[in-house]
Protein backbone atom coordinates (compact mmCIF):
# COMPACT_ATOMS: atom_id res chain seq x y z
CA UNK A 1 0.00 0.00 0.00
CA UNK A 2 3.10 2.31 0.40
CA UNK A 3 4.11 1.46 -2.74
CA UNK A 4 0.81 3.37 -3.93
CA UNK A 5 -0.54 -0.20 -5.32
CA UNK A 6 -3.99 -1.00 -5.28
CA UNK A 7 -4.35 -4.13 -2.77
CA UNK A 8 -7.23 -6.39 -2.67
CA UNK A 9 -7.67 -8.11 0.81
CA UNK A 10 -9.49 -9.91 3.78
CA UNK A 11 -9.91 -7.39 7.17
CA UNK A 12 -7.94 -10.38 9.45
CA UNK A 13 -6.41 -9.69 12.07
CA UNK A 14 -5.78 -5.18 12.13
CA UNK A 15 -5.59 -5.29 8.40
CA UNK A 16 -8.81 -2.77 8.77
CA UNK A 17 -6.61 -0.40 10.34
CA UNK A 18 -5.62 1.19 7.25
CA UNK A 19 -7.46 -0.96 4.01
CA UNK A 20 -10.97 0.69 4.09
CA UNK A 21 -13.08 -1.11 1.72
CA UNK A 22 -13.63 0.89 -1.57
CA UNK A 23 -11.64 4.04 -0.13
CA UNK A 24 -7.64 2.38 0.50
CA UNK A 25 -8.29 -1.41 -0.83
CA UNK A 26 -10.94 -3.85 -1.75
CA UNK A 27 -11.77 -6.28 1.48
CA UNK A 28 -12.88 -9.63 0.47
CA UNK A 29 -14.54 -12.38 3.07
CA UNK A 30 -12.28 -13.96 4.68
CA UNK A 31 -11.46 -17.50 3.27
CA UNK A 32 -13.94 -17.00 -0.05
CA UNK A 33 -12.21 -17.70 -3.20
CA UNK A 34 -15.42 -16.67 -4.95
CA UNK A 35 -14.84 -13.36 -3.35
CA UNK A 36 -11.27 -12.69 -3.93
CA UNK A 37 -12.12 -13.48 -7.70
CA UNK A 38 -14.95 -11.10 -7.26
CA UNK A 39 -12.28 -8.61 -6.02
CA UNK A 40 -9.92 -9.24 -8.05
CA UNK A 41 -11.76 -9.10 -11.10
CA UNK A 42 -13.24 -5.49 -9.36
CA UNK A 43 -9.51 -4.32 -9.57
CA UNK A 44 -8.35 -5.57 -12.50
CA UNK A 45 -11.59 -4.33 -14.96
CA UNK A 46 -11.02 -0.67 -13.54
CA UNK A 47 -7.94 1.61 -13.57
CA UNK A 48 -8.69 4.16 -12.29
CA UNK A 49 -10.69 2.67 -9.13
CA UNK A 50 -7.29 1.05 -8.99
CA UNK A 51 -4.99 4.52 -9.66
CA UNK A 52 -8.18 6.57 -6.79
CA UNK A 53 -7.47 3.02 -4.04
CA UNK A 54 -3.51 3.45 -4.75
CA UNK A 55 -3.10 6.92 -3.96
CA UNK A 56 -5.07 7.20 -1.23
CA UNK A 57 -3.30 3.59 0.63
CA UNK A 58 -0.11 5.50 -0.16
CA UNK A 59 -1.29 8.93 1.54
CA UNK A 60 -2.56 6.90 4.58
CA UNK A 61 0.38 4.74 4.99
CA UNK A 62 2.75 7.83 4.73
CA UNK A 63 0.77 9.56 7.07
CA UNK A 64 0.26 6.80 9.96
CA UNK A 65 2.94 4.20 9.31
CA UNK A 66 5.94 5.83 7.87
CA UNK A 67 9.39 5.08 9.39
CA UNK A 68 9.35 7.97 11.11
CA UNK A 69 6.09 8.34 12.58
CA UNK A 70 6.94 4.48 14.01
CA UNK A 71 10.15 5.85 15.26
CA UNK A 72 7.95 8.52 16.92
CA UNK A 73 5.90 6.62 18.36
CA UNK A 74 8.13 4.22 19.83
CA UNK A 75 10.36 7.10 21.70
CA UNK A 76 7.20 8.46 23.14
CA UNK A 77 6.94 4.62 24.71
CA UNK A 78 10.15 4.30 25.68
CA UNK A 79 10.17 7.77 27.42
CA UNK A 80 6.98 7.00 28.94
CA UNK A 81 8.30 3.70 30.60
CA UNK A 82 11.69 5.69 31.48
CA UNK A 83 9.53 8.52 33.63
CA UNK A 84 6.90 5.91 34.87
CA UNK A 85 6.94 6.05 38.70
């Protein structure tokens, strides 16, 4: 999703955190091979739902899972333990 490539996928496990059905990815039921065809099909018969689902997993990822926002994070952790009483 970084990578700005459309991604067709299940919401398993926190997945749904960033692949929002029709607006970052297309979520298929878990353990359906009729639909991941279904979504598969979806992505591959239409470019530009694919360029719009692209973009927008790249903007989100960039925004809530870059390296440096996990780096961030992490030192705000860390700190937090360090001052903990």
């Amino acid at each position: 999703m970084l990578c700005a490539l459309p991604c067709v996928t299940t919401a398993a496990g926190s997945i749904g955190e960033i692949a929002r059905d029709g607006a970052t990815a297309i979520i298929v039921r878990t353990e359906d091979a009729a639909d991941l065809k279904r979504g598969l099909e979806q992505a591959l018969g239409d470019a530009k739902l694919c360029e719009r689902l692209g973009a927008a997993a790249r903007q989100t990822c960039a925004a809530s899972l870059g390296v440096e926002t996990m780096l961030d994070r992490m030192e705000r952790v860390f700190r937090g333990a360090c001052l903990a009483d």
